[in-house]
C-alpha atoms as a PDB file:
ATOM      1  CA  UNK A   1     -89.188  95.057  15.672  1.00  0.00           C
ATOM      2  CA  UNK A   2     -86.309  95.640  18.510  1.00  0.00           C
ATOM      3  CA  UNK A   3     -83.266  95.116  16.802  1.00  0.00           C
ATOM      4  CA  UNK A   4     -80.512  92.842  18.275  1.00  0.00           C
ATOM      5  CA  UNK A   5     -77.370  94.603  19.297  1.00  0.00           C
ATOM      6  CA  UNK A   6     -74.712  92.031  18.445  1.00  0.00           C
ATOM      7  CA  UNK A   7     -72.094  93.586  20.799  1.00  0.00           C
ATOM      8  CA  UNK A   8     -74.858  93.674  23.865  1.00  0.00           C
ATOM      9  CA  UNK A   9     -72.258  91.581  26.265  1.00  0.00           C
ATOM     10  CA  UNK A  10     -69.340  93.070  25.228  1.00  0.00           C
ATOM     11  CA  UNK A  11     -70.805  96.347  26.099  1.00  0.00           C
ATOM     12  CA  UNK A  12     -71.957  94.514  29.431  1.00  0.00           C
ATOM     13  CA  UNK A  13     -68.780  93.058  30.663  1.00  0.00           C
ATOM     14  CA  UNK A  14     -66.497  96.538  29.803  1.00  0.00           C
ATOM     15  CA  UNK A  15     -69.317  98.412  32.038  1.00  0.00           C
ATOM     16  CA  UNK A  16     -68.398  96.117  34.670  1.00  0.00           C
ATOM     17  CA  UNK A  17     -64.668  96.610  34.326  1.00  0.00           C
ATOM     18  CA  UNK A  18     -65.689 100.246  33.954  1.00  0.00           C
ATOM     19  CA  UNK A  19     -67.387 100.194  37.785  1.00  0.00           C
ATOM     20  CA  UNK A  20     -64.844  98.065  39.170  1.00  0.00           C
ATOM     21  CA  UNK A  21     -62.303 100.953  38.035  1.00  0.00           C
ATOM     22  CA  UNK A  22     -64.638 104.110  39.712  1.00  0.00           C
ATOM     23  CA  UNK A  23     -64.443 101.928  42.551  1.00  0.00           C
ATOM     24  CA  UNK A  24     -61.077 101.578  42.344  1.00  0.00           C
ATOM     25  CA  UNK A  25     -60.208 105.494  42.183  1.00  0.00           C
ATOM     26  CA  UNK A  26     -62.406 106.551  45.016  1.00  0.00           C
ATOM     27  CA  UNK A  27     -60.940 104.238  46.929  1.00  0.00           C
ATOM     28  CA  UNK A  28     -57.512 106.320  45.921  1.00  0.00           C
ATOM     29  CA  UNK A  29     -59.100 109.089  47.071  1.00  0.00           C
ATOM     30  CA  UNK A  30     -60.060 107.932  50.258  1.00  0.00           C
ATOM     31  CA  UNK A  31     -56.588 106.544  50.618  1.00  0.00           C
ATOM     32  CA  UNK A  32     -55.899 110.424  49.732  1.00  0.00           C
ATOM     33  CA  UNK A  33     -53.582 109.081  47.041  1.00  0.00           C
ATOM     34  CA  UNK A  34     -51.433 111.394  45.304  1.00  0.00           C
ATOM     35  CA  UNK A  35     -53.336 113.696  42.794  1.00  0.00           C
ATOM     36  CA  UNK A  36     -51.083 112.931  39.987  1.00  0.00           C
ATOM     37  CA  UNK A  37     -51.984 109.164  40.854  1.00  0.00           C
ATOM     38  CA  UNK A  38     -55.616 110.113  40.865  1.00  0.00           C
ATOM     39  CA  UNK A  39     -55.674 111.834  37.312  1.00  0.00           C
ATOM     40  CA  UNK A  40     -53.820 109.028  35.650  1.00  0.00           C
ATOM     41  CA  UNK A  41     -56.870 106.685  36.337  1.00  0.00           C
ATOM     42  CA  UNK A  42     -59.588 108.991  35.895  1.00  0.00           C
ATOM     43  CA  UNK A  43     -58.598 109.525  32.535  1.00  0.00           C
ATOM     44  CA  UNK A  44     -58.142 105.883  32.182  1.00  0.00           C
ATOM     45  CA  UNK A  45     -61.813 105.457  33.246  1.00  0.00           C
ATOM     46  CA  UNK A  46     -62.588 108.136  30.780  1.00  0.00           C
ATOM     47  CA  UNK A  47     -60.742 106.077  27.878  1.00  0.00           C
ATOM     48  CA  UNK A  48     -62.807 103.212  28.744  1.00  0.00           C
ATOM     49  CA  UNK A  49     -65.733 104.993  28.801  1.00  0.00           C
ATOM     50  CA  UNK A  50     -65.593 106.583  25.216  1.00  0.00           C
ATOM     51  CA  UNK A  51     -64.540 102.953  23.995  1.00  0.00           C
ATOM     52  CA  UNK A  52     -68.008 101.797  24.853  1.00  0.00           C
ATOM     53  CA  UNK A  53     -69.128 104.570  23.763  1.00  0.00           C
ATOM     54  CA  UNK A  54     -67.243 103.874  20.178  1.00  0.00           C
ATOM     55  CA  UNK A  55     -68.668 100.266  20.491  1.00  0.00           C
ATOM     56  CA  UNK A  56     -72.256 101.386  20.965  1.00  0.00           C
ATOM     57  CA  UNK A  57     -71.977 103.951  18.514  1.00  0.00           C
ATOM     58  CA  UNK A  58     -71.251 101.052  16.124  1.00  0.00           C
ATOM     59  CA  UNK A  59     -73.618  98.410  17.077  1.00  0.00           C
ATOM     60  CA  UNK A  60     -76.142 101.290  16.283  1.00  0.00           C
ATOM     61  CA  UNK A  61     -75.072 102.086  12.722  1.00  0.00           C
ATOM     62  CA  UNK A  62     -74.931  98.777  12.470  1.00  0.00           C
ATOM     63  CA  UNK A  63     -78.540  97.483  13.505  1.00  0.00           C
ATOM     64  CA  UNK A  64     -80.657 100.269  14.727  1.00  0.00           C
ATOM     65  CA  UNK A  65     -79.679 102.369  11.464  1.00  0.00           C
ATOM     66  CA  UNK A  66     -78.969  99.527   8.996  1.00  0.00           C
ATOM     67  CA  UNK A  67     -82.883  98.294  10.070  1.00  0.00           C
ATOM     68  CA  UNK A  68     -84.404 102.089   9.736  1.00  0.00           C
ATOM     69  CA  UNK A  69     -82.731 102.593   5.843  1.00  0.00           C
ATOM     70  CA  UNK A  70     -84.926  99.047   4.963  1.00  0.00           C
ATOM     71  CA  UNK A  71     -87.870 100.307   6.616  1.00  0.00           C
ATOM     72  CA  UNK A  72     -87.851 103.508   5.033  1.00  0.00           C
ATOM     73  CA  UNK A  73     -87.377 105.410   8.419  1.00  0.00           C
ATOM     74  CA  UNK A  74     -83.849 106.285   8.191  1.00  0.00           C
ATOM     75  CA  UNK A  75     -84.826 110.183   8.517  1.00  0.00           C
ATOM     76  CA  UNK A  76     -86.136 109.967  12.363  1.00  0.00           C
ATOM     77  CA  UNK A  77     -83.344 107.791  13.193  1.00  0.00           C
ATOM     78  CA  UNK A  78     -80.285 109.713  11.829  1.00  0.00           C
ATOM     79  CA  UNK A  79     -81.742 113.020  13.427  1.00  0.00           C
ATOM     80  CA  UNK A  80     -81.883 110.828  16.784  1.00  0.00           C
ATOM     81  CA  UNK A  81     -78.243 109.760  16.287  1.00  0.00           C
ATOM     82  CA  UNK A  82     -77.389 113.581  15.179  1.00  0.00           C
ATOM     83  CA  UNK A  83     -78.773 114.596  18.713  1.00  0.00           C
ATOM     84  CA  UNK A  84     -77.166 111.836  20.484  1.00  0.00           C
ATOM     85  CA  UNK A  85     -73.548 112.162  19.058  1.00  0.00           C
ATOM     86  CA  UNK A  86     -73.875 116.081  19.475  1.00  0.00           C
ATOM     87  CA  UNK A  87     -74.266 115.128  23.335  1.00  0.00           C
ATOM     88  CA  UNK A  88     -71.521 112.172  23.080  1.00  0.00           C
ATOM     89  CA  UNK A  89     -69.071 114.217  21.781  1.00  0.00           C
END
């Protein structure tokens, strides 16, 4: 059974504000921008970023995980989310 990530179009729509922002700064940097300017909204698109990241993070724990401790399977899946956060963070 797939499990249903409740926070699926959330995730969706800050992706698209996400791409819309990349967009955004290299069009800075084709305007050759100031760098200052530059670094101020990269790290905003980096802030973004690890919020989805924080929301996907909890949408797993909350199905994928949640599902695997009924099933008996929680092992596999925490060593999968062990992997993944090592990368993550």
């Amino acid at each position: 059974m797939t499990p249903v990530h409740r926070r699926r179009k959330e995730v969706l729509d800050r992706l698209s504000r996400i791409e819309g922002h990349v967009r955004g700064v290299r069009k800075m940097v084709e305007e050759e921008r100031g760098c200052p300017d530059v670094l101020l909204q990269i790290v905003a698109v980096r802030t973004a970023l690890n919020k989805v990241g924080r929301i996907v993070l909890e949408d797993h724990v909350e199905t994928c995980l949640a599902n695997a401790v009924k099933q008996g399977k929680a092992e596999r899946y925490i060593s999968d989310l062990t992997e993944a956060l090592s990368r993550f963070l």
